[in-house]
C-alpha atoms as a PDB file:
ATOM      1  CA  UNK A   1      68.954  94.565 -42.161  1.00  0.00           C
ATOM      2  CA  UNK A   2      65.802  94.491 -44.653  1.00  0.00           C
ATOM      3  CA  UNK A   3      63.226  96.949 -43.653  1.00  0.00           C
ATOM      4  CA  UNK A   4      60.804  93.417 -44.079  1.00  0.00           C
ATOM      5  CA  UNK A   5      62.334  91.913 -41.430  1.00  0.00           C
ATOM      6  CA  UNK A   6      62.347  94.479 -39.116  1.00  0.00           C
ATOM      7  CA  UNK A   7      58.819  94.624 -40.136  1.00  0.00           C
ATOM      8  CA  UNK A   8      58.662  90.808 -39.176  1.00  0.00           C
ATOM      9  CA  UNK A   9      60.299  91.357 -36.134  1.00  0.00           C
ATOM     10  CA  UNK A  10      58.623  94.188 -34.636  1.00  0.00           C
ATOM     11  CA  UNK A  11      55.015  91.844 -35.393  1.00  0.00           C
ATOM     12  CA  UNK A  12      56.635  89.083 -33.734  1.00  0.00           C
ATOM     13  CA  UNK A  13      57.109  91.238 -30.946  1.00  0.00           C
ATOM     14  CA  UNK A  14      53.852  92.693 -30.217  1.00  0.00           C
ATOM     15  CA  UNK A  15      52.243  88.890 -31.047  1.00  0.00           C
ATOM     16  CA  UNK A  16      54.880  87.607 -28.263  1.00  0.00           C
ATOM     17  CA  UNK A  17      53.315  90.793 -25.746  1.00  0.00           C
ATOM     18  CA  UNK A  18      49.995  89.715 -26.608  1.00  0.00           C
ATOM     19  CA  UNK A  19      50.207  85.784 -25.932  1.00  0.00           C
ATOM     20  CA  UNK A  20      52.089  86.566 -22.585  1.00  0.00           C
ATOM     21  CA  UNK A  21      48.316  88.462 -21.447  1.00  0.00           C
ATOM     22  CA  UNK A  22      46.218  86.105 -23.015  1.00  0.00           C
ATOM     23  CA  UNK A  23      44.033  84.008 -21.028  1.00  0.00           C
ATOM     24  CA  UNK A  24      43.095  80.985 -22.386  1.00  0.00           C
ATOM     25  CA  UNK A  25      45.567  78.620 -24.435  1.00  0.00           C
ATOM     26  CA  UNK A  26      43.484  78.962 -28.075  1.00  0.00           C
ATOM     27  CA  UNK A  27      44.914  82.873 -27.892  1.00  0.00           C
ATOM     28  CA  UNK A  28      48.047  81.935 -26.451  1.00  0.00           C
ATOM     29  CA  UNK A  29      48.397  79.089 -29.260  1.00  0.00           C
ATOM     30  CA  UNK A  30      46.834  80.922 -32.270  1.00  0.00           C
ATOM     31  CA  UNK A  31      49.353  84.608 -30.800  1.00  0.00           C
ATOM     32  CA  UNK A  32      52.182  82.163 -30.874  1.00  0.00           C
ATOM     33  CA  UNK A  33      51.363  79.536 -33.806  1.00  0.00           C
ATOM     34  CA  UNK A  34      51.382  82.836 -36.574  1.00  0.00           C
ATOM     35  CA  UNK A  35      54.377  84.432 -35.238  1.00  0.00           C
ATOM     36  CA  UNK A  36      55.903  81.116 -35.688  1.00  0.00           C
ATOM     37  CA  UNK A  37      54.720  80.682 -38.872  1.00  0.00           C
ATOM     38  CA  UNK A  38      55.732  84.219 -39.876  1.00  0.00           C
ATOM     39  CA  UNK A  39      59.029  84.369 -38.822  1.00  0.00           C
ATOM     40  CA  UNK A  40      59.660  80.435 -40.476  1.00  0.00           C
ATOM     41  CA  UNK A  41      57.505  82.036 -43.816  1.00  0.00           C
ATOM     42  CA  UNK A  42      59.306  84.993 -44.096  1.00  0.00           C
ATOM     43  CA  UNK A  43      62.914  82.951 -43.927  1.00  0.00           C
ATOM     44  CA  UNK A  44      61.685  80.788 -46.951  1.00  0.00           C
ATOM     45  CA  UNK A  45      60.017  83.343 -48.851  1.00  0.00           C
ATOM     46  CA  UNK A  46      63.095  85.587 -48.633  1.00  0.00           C
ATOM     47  CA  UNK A  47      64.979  82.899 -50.730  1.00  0.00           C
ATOM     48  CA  UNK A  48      62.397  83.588 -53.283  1.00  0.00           C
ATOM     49  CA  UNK A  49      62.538  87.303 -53.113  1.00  0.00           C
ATOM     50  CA  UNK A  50      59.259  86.960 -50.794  1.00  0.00           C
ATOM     51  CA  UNK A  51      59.452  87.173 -47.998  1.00  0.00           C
ATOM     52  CA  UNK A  52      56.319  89.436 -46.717  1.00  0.00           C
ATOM     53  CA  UNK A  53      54.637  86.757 -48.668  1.00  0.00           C
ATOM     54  CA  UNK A  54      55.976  84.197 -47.203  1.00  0.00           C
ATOM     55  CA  UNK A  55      55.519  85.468 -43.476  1.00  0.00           C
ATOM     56  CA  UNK A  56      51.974  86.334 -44.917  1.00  0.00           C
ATOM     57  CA  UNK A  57      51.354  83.107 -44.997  1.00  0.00           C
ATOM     58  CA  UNK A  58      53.197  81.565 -42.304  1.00  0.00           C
ATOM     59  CA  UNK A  59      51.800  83.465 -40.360  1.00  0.00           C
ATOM     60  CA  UNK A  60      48.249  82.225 -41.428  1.00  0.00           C
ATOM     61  CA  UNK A  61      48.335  79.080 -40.876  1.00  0.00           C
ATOM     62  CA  UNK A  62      50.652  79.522 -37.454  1.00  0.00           C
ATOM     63  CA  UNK A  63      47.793  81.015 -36.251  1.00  0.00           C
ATOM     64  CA  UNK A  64      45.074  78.407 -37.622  1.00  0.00           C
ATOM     65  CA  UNK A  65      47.258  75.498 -36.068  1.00  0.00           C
ATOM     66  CA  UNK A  66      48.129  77.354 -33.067  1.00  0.00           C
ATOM     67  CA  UNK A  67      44.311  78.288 -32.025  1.00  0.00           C
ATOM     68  CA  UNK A  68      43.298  74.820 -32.795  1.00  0.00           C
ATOM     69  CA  UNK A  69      45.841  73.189 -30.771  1.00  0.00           C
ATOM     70  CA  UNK A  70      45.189  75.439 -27.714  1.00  0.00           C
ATOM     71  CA  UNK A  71      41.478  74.923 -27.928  1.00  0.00           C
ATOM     72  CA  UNK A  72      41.806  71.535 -27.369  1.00  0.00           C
ATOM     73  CA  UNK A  73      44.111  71.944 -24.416  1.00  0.00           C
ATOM     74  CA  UNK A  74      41.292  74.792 -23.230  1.00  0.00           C
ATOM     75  CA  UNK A  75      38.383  71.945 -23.838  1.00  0.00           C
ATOM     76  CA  UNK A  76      40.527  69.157 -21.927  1.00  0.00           C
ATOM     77  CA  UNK A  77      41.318  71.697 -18.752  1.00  0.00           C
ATOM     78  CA  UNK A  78      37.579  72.676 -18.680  1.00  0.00           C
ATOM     79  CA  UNK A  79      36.788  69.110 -18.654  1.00  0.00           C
ATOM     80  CA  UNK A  80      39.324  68.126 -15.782  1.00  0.00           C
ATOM     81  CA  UNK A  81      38.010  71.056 -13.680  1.00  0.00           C
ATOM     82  CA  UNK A  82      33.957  69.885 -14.521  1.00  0.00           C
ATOM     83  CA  UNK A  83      35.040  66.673 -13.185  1.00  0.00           C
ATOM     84  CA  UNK A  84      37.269  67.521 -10.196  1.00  0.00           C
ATOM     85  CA  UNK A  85      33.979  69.567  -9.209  1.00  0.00           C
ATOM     86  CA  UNK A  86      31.572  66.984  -9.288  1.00  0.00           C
ATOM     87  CA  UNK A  87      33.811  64.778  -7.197  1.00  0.00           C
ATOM     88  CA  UNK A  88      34.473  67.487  -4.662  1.00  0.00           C
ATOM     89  CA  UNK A  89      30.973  68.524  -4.572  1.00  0.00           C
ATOM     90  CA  UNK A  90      29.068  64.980  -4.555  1.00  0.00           C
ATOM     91  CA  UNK A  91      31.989  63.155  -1.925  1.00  0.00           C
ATOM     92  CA  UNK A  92      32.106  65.750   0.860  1.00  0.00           C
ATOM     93  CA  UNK A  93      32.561  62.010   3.281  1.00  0.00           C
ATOM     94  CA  UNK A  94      35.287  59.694   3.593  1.00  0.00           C
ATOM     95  CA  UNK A  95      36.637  58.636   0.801  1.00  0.00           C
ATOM     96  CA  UNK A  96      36.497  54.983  -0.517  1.00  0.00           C
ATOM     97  CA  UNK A  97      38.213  52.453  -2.950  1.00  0.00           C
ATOM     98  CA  UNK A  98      35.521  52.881  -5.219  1.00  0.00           C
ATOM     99  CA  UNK A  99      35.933  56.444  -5.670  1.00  0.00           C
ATOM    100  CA  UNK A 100      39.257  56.353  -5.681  1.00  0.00           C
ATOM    101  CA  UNK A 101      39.156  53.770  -9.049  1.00  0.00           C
ATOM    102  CA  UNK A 102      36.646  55.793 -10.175  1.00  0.00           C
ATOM    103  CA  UNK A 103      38.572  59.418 -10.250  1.00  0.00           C
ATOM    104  CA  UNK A 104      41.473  57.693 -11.621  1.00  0.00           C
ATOM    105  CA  UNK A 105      39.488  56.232 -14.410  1.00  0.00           C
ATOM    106  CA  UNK A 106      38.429  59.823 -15.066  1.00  0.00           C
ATOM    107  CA  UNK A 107      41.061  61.233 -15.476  1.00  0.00           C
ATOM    108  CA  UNK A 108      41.576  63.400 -12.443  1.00  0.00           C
ATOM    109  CA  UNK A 109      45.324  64.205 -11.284  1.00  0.00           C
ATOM    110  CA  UNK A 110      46.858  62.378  -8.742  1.00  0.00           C
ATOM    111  CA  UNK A 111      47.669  66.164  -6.755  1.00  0.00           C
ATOM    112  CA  UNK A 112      43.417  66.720  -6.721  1.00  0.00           C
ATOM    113  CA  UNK A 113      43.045  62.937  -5.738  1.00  0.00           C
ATOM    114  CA  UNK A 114      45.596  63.207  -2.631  1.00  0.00           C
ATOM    115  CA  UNK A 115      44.141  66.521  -1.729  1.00  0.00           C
ATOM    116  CA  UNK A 116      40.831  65.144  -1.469  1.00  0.00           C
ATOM    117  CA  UNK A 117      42.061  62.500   0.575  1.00  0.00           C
ATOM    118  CA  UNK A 118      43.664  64.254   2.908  1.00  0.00           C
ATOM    119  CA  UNK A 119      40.529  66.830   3.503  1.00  0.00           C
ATOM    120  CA  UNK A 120      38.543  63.990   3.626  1.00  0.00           C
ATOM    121  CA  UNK A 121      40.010  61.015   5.429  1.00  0.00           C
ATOM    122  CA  UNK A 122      39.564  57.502   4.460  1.00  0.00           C
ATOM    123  CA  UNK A 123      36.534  54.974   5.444  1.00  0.00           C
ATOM    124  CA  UNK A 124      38.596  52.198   5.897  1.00  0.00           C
ATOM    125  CA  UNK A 125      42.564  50.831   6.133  1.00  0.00           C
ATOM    126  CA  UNK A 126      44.153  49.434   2.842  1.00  0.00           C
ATOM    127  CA  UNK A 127      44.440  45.820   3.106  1.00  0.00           C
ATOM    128  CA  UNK A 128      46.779  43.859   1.146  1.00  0.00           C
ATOM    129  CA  UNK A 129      44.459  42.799  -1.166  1.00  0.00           C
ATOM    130  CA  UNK A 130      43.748  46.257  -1.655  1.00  0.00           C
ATOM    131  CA  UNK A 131      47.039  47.573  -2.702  1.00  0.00           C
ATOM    132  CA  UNK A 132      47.269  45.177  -4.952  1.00  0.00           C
ATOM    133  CA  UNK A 133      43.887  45.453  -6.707  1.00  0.00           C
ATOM    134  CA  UNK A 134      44.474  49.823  -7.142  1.00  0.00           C
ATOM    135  CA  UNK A 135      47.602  49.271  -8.285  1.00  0.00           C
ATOM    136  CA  UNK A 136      46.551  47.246 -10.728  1.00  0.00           C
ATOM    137  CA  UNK A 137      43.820  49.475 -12.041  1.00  0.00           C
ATOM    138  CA  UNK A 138      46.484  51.718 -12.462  1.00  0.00           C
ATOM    139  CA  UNK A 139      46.279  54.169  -8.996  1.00  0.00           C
ATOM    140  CA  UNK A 140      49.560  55.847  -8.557  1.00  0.00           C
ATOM    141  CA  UNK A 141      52.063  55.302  -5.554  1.00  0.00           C
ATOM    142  CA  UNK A 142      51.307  59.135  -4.805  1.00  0.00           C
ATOM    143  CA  UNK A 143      47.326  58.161  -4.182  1.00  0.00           C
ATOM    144  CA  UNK A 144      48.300  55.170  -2.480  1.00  0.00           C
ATOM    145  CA  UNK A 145      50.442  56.188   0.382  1.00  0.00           C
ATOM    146  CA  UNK A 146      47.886  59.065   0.790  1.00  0.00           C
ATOM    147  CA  UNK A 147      45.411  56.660   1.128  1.00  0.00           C
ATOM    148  CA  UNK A 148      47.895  54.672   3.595  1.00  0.00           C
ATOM    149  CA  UNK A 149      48.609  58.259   5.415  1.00  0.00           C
ATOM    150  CA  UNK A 150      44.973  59.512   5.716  1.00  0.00           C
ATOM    151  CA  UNK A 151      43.141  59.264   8.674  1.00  0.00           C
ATOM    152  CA  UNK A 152      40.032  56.543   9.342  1.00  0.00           C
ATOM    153  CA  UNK A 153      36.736  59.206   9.543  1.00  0.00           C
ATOM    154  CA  UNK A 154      34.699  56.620   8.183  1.00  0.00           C
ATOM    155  CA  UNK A 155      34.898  53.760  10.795  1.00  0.00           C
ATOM    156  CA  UNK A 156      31.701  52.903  12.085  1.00  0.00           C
ATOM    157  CA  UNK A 157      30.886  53.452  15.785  1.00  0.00           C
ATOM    158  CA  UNK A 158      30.245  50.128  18.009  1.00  0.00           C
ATOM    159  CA  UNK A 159      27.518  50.920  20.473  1.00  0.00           C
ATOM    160  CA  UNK A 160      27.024  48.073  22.929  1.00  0.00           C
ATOM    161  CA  UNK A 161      23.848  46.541  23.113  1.00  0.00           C
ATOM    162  CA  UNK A 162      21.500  47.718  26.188  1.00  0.00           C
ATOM    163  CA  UNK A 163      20.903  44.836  28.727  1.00  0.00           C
ATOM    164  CA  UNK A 164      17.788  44.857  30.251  1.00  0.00           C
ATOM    165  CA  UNK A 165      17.608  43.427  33.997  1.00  0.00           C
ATOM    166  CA  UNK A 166      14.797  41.947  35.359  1.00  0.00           C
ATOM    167  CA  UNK A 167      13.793  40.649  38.424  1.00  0.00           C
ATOM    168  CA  UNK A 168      14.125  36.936  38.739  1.00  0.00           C
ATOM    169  CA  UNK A 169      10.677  34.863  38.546  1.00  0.00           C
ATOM    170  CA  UNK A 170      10.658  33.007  41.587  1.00  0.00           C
ATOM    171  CA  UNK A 171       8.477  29.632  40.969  1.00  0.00           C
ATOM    172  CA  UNK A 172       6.856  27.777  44.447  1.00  0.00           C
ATOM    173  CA  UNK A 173       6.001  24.733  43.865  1.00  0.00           C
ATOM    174  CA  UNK A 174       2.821  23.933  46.159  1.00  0.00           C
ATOM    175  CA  UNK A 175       1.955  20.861  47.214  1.00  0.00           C
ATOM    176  CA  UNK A 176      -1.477  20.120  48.933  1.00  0.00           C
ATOM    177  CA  UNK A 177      -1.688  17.521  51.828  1.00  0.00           C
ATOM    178  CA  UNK A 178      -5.043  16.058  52.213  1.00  0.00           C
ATOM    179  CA  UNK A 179      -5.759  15.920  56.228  1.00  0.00           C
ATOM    180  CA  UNK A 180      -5.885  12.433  57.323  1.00  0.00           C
ATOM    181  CA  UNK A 181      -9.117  11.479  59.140  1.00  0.00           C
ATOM    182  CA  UNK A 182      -9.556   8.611  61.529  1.00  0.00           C
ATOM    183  CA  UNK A 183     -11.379   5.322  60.081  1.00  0.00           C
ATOM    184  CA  UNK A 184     -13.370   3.260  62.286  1.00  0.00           C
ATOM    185  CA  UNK A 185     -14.161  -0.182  60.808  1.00  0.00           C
ATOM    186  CA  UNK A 186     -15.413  -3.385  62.866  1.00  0.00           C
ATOM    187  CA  UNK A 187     -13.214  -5.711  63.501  1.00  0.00           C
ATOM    188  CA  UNK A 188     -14.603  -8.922  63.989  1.00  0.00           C
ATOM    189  CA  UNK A 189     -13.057 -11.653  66.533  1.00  0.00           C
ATOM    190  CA  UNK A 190     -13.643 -15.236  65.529  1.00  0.00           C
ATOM    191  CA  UNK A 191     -14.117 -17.360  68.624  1.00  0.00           C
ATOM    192  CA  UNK A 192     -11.547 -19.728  70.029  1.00  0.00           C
ATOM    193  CA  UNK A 193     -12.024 -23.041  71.070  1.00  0.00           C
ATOM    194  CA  UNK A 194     -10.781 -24.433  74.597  1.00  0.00           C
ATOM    195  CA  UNK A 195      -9.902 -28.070  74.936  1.00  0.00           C
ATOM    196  CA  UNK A 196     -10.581 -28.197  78.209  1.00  0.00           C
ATOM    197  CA  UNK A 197     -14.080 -27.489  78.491  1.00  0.00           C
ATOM    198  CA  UNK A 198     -14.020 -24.022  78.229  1.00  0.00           C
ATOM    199  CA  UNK A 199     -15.934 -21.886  75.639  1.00  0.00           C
ATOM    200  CA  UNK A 200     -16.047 -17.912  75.022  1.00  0.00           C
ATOM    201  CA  UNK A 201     -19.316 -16.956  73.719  1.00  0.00           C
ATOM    202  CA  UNK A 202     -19.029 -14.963  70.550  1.00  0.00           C
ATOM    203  CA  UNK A 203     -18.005 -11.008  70.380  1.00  0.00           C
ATOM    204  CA  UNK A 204     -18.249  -7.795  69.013  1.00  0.00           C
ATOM    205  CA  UNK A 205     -15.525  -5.273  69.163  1.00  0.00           C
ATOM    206  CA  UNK A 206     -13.994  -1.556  67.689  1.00  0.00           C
ATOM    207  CA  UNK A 207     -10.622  -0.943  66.934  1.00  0.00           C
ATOM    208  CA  UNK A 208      -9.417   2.646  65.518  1.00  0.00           C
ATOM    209  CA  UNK A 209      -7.064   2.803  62.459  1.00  0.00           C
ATOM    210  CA  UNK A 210      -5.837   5.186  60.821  1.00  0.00           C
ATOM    211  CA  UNK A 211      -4.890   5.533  57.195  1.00  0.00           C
ATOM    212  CA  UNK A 212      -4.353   8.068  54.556  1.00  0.00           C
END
């Protein structure tokens, strides 16, 4: 075997050791991307007699492509954790259909969604309507039969109002009787004639009524 290849190989090698303990994915990518590039460099160069040139440069731009691809995967995972911790931090209540669209419009995995529903419980069942509407905003059948599954914490507590009892307001109805006093008025008596030659002589007298 060429002594370049083994050359090749052995840098492969300790690239390979050094992406496995990387920690973010631009290392991993760019460790990866140039021993990619070296080993597919150093097969074409050695057609043309060069092949350390050719893994040379391979290699460099494995490793450009490789660190720029995994720094865009390390941007979009910081981004997905920034947002799972404002949702986590701000919704520490039941969870609603509102938030629910919202997350998913974010981005946010279905696995962080359902775990947050479960911790949290729901405000309110799904309704038909409901169902219909997330699943049309694109909420997966994961979020919705945790949503189905989760427990009501949000459901408002019905007090019942406080009568008040009072004693009833008893109304008498008085009626005032003026006392009836005796009247005495005259009473005049016309006289009566007698045919047979007898006449009474004219009269005074009393008589008592009474009235009211």
């Amino acid at each position: 075997m060429n002594s370049r290849w083994i050359c090749a190989i052995a840098l492969a090698s300790s690239w390979l050791v050094s992406a496995a303990q990387a920690q973010s994915n631009a290392d991993r990518g760019a460790v990866l991307g140039g021993v990619g590039g070296a080993l597919a460099g150093a097969a074409i160069g050695q057609h043309n007699g060069e092949t350390a040139g050719g893994a040379l440069i391979g290699g460099a731009v494995g490793l450009l492509s490789g660190a720029l691809i995994g720094n865009s995967i390390d941007a979009e995972q910081s981004r997905q954790r920034y947002i799972e911790q404002q949702y986590i931090a701000q919704n520490s209540r039941a969870v609603t259909i509102s938030e629910v669209l919202s997350m998913t419009k974010s981005g946010v995995s279905d696995a962080v969604i359902v775990n947050h529903i479960n911790q949290q419980g729901v405000q309110q069942r799904l309704e038909v309507s409901d169902v219909i509407l997330l699943h049309r905003e694109g909420v997966s059948e994961p979020v919705l039969t945790a949503l189905q599954r989760a427990s009501v914490s949000g459901t408002p507590v019905y007090v019942a109002p406080t009568r008040v009892y009072t004693e009833p307001v008893i109304v008498h109805d008085y009626h005032y009787v003026r006392p009836a006093y005796p009247i005495y008025a005259p009473r005049y008596y016309h006289p009566h004639h007698y045919h047979r030659g007898y006449s009474a002589s004219p009269g005074v007298s009393f008589g008592i009524s009474v009235g009211r």
